[in-house]
PDB file of N, CA and C in Angstrom:
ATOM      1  N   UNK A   1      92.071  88.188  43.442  1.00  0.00           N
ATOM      2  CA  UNK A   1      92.453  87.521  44.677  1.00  0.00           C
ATOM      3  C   UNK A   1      91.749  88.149  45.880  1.00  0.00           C
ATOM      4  N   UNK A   2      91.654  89.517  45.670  1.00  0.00           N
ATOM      5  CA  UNK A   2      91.081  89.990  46.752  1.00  0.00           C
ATOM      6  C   UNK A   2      89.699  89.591  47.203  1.00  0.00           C
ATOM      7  N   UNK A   3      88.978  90.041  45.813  1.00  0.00           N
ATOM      8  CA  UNK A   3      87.388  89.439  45.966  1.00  0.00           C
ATOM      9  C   UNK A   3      87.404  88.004  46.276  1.00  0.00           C
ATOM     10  N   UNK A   4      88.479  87.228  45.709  1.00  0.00           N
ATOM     11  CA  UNK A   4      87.614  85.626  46.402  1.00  0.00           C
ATOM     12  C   UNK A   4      88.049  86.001  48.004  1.00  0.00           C
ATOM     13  N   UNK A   5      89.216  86.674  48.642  1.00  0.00           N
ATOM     14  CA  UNK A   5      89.197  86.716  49.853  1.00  0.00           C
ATOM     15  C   UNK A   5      88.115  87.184  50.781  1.00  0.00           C
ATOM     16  N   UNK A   6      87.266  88.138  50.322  1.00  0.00           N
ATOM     17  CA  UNK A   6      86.151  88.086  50.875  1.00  0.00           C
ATOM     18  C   UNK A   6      85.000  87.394  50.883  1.00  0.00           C
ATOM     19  N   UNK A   7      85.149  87.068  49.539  1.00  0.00           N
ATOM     20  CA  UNK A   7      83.709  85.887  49.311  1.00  0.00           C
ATOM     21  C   UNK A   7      83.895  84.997  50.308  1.00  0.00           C
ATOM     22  N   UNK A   8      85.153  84.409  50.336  1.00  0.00           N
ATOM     23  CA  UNK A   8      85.896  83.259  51.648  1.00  0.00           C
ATOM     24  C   UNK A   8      85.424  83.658  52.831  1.00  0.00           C
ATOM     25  N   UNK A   9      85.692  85.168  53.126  1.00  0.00           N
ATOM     26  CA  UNK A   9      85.105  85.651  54.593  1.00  0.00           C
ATOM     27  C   UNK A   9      83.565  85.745  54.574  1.00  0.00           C
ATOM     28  N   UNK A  10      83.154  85.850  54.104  1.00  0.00           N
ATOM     29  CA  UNK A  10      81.904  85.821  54.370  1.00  0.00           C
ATOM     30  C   UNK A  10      80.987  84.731  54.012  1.00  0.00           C
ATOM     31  N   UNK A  11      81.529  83.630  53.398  1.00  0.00           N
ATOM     32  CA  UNK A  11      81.389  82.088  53.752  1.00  0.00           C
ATOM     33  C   UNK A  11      81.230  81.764  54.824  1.00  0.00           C
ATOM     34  N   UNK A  12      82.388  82.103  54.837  1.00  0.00           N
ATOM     35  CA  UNK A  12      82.620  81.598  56.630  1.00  0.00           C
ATOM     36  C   UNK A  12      82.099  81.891  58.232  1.00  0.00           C
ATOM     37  N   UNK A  13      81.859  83.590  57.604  1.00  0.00           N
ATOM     38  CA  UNK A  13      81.292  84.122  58.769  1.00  0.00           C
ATOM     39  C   UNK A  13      79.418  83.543  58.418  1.00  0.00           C
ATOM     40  N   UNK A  14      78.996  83.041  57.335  1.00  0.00           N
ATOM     41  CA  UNK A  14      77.351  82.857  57.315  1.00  0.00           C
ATOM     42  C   UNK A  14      77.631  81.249  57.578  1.00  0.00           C
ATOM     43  N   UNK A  15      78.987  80.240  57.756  1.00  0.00           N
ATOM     44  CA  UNK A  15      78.835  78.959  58.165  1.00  0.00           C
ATOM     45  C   UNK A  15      78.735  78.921  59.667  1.00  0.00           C
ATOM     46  N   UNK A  16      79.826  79.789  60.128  1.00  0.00           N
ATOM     47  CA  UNK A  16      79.681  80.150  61.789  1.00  0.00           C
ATOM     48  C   UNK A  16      78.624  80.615  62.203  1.00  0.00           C
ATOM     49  N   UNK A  17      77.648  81.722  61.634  1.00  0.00           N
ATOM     50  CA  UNK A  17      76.179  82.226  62.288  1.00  0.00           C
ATOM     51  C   UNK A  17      75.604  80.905  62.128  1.00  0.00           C
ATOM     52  N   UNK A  18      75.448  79.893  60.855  1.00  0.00           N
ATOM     53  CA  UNK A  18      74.667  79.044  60.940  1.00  0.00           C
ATOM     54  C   UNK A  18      74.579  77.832  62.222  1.00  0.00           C
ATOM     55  N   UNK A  19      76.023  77.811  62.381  1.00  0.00           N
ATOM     56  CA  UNK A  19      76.618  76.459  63.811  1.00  0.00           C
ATOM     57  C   UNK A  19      75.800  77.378  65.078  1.00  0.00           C
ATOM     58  N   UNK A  20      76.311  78.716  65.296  1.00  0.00           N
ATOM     59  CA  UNK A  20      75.946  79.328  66.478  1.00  0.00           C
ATOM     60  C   UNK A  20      74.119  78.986  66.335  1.00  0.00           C
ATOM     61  N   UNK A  21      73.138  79.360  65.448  1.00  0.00           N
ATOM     62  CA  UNK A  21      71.827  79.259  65.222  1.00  0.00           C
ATOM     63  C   UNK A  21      71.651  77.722  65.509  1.00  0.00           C
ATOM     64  N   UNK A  22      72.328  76.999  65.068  1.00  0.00           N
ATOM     65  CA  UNK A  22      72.020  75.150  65.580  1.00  0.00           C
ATOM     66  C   UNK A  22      71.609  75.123  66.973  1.00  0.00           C
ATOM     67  N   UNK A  23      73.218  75.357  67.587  1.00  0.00           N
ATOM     68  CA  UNK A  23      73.228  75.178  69.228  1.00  0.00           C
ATOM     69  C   UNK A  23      72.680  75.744  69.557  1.00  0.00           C
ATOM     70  N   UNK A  24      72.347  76.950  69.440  1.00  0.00           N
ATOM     71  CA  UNK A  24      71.123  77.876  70.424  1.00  0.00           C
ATOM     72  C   UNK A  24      70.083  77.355  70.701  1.00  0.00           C
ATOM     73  N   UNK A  25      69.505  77.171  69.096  1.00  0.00           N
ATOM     74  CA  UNK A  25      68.177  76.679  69.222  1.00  0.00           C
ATOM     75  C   UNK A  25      68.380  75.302  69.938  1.00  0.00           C
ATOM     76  N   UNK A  26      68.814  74.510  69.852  1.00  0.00           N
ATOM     77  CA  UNK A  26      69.216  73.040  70.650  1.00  0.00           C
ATOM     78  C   UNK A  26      69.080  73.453  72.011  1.00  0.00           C
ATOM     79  N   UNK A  27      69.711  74.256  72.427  1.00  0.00           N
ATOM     80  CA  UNK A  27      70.083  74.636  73.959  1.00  0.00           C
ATOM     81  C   UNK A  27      68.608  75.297  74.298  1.00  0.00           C
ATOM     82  N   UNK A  28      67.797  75.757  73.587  1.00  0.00           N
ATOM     83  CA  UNK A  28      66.495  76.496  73.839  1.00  0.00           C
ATOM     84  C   UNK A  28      65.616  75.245  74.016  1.00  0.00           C
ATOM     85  N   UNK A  29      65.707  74.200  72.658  1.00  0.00           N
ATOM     86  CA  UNK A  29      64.628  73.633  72.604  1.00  0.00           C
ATOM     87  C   UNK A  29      64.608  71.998  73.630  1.00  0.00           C
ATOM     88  N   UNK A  30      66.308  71.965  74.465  1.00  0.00           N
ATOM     89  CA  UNK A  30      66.455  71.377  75.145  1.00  0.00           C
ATOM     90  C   UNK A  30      65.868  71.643  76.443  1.00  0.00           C
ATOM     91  N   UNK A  31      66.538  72.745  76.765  1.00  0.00           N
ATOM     92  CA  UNK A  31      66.251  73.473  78.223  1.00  0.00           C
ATOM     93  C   UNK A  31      64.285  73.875  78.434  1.00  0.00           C
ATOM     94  N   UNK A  32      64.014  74.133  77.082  1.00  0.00           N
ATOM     95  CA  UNK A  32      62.592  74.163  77.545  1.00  0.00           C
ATOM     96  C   UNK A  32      61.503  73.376  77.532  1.00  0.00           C
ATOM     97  N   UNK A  33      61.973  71.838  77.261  1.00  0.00           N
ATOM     98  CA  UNK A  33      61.570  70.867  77.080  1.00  0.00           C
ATOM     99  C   UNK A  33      60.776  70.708  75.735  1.00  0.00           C
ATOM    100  N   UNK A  34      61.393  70.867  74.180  1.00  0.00           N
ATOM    101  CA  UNK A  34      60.560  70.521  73.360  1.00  0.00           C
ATOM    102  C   UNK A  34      60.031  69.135  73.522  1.00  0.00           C
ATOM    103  N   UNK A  35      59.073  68.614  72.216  1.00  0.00           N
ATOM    104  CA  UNK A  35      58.580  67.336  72.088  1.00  0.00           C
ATOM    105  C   UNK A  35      59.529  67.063  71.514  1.00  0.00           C
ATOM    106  N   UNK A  36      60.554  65.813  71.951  1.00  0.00           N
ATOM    107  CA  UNK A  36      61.414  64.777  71.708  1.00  0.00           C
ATOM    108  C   UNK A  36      60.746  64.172  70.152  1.00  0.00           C
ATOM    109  N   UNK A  37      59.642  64.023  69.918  1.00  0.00           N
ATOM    110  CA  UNK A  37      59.170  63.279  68.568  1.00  0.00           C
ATOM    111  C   UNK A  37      59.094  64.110  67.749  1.00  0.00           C
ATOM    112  N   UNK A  38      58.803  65.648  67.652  1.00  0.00           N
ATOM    113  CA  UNK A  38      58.542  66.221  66.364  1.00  0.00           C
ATOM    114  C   UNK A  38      59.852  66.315  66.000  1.00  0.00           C
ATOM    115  N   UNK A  39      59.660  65.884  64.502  1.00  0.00           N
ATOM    116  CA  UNK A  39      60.666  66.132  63.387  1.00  0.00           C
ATOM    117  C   UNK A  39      61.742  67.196  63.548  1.00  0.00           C
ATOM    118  N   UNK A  40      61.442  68.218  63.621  1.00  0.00           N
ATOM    119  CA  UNK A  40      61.889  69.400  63.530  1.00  0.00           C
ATOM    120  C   UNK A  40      63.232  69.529  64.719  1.00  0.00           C
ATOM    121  N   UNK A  41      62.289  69.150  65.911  1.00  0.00           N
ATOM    122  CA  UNK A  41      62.913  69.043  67.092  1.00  0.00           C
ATOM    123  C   UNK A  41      64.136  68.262  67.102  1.00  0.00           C
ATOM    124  N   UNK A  42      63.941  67.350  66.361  1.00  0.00           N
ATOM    125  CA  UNK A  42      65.031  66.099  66.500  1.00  0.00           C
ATOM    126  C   UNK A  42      65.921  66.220  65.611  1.00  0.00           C
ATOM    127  N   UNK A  43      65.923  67.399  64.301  1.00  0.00           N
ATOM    128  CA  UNK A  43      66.879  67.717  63.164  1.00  0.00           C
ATOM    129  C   UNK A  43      67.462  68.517  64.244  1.00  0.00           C
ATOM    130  N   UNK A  44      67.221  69.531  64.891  1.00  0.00           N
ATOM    131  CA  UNK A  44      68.051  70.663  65.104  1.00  0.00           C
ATOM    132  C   UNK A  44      68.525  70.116  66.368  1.00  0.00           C
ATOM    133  N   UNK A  45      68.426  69.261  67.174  1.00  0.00           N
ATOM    134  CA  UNK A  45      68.610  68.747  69.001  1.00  0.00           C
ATOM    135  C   UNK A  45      69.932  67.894  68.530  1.00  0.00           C
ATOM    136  N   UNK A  46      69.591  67.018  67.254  1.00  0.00           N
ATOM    137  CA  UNK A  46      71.000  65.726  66.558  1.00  0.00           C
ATOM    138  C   UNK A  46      71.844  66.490  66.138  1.00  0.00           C
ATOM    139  N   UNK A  47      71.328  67.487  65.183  1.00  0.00           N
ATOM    140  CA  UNK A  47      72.801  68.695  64.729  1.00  0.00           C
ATOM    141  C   UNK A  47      73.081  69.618  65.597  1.00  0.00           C
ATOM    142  N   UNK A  48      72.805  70.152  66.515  1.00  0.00           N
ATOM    143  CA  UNK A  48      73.554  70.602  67.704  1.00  0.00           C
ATOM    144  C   UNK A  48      74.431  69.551  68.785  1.00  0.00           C
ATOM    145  N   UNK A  49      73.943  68.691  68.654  1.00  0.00           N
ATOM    146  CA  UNK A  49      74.501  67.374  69.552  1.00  0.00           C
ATOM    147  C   UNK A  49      75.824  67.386  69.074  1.00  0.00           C
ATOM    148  N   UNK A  50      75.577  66.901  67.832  1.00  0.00           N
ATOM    149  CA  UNK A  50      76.712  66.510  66.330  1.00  0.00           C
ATOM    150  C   UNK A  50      77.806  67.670  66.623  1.00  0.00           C
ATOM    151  N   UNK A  51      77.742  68.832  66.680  1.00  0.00           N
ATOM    152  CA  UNK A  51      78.314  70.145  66.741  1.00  0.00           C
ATOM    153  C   UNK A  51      78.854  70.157  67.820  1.00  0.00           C
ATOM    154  N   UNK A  52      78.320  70.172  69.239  1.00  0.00           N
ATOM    155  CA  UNK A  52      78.773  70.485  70.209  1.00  0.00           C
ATOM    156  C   UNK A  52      79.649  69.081  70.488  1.00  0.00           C
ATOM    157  N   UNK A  53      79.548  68.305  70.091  1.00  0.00           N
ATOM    158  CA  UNK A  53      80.005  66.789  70.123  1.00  0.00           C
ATOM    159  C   UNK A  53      81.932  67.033  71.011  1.00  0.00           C
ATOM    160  N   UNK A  54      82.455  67.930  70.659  1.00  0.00           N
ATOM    161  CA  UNK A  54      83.909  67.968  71.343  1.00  0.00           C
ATOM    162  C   UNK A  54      83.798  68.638  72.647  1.00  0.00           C
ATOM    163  N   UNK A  55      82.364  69.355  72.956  1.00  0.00           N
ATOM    164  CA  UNK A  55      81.947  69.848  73.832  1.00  0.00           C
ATOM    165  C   UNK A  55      81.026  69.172  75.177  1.00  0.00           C
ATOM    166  N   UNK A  56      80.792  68.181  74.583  1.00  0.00           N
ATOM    167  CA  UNK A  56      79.794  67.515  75.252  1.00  0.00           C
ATOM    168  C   UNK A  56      80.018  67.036  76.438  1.00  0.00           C
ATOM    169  N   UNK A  57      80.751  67.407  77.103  1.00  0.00           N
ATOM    170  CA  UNK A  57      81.229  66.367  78.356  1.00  0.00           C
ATOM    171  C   UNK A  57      82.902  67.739  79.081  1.00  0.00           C
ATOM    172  N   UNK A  58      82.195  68.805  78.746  1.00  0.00           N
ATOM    173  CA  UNK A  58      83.563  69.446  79.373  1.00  0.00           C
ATOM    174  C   UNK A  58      83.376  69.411  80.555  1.00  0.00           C
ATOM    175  N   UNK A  59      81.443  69.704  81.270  1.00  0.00           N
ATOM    176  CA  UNK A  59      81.471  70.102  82.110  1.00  0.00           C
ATOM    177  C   UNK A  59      80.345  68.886  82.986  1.00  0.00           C
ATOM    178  N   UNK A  60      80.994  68.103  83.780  1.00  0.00           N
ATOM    179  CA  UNK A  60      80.055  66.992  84.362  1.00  0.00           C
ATOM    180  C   UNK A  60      78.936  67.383  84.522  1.00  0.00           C
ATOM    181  N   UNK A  61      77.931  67.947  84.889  1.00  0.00           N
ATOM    182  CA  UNK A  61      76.807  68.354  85.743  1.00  0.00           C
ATOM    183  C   UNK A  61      76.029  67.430  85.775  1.00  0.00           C
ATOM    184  N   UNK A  62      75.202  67.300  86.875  1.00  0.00           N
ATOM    185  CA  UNK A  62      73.826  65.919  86.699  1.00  0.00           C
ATOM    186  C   UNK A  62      72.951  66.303  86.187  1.00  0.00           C
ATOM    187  N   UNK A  63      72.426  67.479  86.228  1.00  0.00           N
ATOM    188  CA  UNK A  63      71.320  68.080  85.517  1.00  0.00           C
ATOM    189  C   UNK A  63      71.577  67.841  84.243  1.00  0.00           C
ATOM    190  N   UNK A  64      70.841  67.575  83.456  1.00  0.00           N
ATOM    191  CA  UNK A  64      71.127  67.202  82.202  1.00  0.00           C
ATOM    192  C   UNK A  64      70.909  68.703  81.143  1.00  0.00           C
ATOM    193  N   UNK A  65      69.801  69.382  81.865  1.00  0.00           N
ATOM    194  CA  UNK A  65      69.456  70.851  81.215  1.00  0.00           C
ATOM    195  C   UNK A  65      70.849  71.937  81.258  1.00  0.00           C
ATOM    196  N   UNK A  66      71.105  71.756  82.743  1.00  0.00           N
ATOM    197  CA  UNK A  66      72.774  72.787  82.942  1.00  0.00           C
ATOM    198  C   UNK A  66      73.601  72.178  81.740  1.00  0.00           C
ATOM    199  N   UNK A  67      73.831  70.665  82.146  1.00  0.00           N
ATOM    200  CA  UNK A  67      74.966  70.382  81.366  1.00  0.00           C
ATOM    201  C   UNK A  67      75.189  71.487  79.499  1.00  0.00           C
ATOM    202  N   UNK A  68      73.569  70.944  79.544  1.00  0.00           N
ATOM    203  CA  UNK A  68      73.978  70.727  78.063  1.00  0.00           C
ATOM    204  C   UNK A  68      73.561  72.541  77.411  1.00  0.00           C
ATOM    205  N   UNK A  69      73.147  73.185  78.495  1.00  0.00           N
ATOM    206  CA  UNK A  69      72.961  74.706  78.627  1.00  0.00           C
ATOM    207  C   UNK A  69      74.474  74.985  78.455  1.00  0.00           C
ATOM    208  N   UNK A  70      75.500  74.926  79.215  1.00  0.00           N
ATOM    209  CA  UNK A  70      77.016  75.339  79.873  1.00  0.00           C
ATOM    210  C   UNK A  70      77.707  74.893  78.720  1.00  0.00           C
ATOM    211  N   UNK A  71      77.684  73.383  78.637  1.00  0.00           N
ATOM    212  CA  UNK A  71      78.380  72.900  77.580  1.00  0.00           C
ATOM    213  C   UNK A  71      78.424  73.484  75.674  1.00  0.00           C
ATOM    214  N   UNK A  72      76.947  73.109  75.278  1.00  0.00           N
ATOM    215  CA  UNK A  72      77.134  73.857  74.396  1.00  0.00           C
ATOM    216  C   UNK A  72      77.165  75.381  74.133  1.00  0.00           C
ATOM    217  N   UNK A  73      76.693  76.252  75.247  1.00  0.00           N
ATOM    218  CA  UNK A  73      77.042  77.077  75.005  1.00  0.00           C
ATOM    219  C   UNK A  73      78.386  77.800  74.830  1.00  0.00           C
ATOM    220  N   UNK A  74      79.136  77.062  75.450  1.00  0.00           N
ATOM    221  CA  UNK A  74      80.489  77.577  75.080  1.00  0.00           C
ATOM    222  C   UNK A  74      80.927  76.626  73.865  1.00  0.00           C
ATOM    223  N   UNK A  75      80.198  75.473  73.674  1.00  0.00           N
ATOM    224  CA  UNK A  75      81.070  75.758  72.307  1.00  0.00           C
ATOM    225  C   UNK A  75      80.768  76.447  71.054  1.00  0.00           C
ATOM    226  N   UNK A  76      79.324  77.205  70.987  1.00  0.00           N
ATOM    227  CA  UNK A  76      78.782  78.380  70.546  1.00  0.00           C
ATOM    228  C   UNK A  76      79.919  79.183  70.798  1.00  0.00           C
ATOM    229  N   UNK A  77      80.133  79.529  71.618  1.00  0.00           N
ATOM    230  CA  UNK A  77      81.072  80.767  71.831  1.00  0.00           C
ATOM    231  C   UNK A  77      82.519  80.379  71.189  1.00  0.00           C
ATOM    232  N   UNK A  78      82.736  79.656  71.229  1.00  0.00           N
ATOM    233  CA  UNK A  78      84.165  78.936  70.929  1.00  0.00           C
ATOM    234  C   UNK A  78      84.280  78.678  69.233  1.00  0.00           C
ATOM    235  N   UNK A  79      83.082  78.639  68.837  1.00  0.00           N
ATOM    236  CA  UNK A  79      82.853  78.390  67.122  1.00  0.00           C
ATOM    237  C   UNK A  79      82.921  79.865  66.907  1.00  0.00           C
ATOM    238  N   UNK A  80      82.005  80.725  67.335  1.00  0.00           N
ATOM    239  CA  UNK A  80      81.665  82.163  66.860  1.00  0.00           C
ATOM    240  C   UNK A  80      83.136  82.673  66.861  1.00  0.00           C
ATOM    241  N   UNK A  81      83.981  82.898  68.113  1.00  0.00           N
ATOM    242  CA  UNK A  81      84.856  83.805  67.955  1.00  0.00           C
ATOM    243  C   UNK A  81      86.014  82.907  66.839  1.00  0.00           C
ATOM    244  N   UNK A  82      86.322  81.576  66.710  1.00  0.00           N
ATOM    245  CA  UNK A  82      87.189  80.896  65.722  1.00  0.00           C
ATOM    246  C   UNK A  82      86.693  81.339  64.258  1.00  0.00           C
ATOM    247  N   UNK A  83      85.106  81.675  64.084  1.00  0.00           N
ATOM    248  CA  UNK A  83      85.045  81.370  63.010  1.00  0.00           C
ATOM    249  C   UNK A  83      84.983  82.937  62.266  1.00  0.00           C
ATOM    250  N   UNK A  84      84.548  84.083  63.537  1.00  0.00           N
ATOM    251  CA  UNK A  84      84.929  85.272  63.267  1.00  0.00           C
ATOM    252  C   UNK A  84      85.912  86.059  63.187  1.00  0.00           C
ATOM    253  N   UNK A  85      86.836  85.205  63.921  1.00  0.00           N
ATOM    254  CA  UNK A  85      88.721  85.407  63.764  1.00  0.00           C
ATOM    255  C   UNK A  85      89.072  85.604  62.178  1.00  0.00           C
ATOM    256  N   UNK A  86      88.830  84.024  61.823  1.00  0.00           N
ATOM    257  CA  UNK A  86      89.578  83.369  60.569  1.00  0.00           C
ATOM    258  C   UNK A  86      88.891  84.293  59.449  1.00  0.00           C
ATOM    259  N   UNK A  87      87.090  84.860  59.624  1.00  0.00           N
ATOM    260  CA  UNK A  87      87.267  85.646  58.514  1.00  0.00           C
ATOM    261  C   UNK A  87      87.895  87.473  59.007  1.00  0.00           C
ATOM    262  N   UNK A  88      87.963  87.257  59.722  1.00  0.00           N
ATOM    263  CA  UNK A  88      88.003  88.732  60.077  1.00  0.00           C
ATOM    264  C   UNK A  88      89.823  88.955  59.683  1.00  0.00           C
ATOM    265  N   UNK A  89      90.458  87.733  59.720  1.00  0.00           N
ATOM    266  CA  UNK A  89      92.096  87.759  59.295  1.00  0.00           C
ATOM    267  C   UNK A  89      91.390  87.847  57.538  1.00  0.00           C
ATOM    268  N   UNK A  90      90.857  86.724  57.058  1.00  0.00           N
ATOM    269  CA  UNK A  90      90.594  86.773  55.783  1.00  0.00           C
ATOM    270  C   UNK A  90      90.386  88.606  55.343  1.00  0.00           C
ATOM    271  N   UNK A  91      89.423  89.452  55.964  1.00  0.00           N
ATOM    272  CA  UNK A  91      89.025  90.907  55.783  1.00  0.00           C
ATOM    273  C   UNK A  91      90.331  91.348  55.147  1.00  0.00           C
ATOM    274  N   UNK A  92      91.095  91.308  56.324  1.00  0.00           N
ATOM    275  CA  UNK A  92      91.872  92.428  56.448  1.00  0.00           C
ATOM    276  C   UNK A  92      93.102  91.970  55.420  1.00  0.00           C
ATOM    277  N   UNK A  93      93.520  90.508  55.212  1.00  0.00           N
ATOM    278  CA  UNK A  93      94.444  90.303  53.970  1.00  0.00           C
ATOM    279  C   UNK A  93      93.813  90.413  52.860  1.00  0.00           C
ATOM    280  N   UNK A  94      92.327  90.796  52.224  1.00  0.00           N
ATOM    281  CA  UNK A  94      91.896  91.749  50.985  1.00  0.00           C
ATOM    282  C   UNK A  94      91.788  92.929  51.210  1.00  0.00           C
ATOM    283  N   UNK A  95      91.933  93.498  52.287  1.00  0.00           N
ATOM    284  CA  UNK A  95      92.347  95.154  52.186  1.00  0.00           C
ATOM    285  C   UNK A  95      93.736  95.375  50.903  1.00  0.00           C
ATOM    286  N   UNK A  96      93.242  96.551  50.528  1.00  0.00           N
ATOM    287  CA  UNK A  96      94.467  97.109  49.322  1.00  0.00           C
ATOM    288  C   UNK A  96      95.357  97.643  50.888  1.00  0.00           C
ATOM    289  N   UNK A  97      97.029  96.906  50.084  1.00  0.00           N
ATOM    290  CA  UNK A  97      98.217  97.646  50.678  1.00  0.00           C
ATOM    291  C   UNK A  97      98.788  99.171  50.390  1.00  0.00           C
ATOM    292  N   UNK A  98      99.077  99.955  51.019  1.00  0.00           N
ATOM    293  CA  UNK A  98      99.918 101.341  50.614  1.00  0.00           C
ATOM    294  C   UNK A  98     101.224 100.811  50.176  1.00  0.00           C
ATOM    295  N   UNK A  99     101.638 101.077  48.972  1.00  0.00           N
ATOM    296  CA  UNK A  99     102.779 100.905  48.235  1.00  0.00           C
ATOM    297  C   UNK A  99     103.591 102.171  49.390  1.00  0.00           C
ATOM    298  N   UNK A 100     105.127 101.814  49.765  1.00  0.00           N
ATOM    299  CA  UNK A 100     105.816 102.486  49.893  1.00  0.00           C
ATOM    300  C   UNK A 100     106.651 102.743  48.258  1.00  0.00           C
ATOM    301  N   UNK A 101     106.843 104.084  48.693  1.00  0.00           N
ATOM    302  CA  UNK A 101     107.957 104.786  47.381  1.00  0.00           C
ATOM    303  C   UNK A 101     109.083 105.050  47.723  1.00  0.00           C
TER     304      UNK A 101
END
């Protein structure tokens, strides 16, 4: 039980680095104006979109670069610490207990 509890945590913590690595790069390759047509550009710009999607609109701005700088970045931040919580609770319920006697 213990070991799948960590395998679980550290699922989780390499699904959360992966969301945080989406939006970044999105927020990089937004803000610095990638090419809108290359492939590449448009996998990682749609799955950060997709991701930040509950995020997308917290913060009005007209700039479209702020917005989407502010916006997803917090929900980067908002994934990382949820998703480093849940394993970091996972950690510590596979720690071995001290039997009282």
């Amino acid at each position: 039980m213990r070991t799948a509890l960590k395998i679980l945590a550290t699922i989780i913590t390499l699904i959360t680095a992966v969301v945080a690595v989406f939006l970044a790069l999105g927020i990089i390759l937004i803000v610095l104006g990638a090419n809108k047509d290359n492939g590449i550009v448009m996998f990682v710009v749609d799955t950060a979109r997709y991701l930040a999607g509950p995020f997308g609109d917290l913060f009005d701005l007209e700039a479209l670069k702020q917005r989407i700088a502010i916006n997803w970045g917090i929900a980067t931040a908002v994934y990382a610490a949820i998703g480093l919580f849940i394993a970091s609770l996972l950690r510590k319920a596979a720690e071995p207990r001290a039997v009282k006697r």
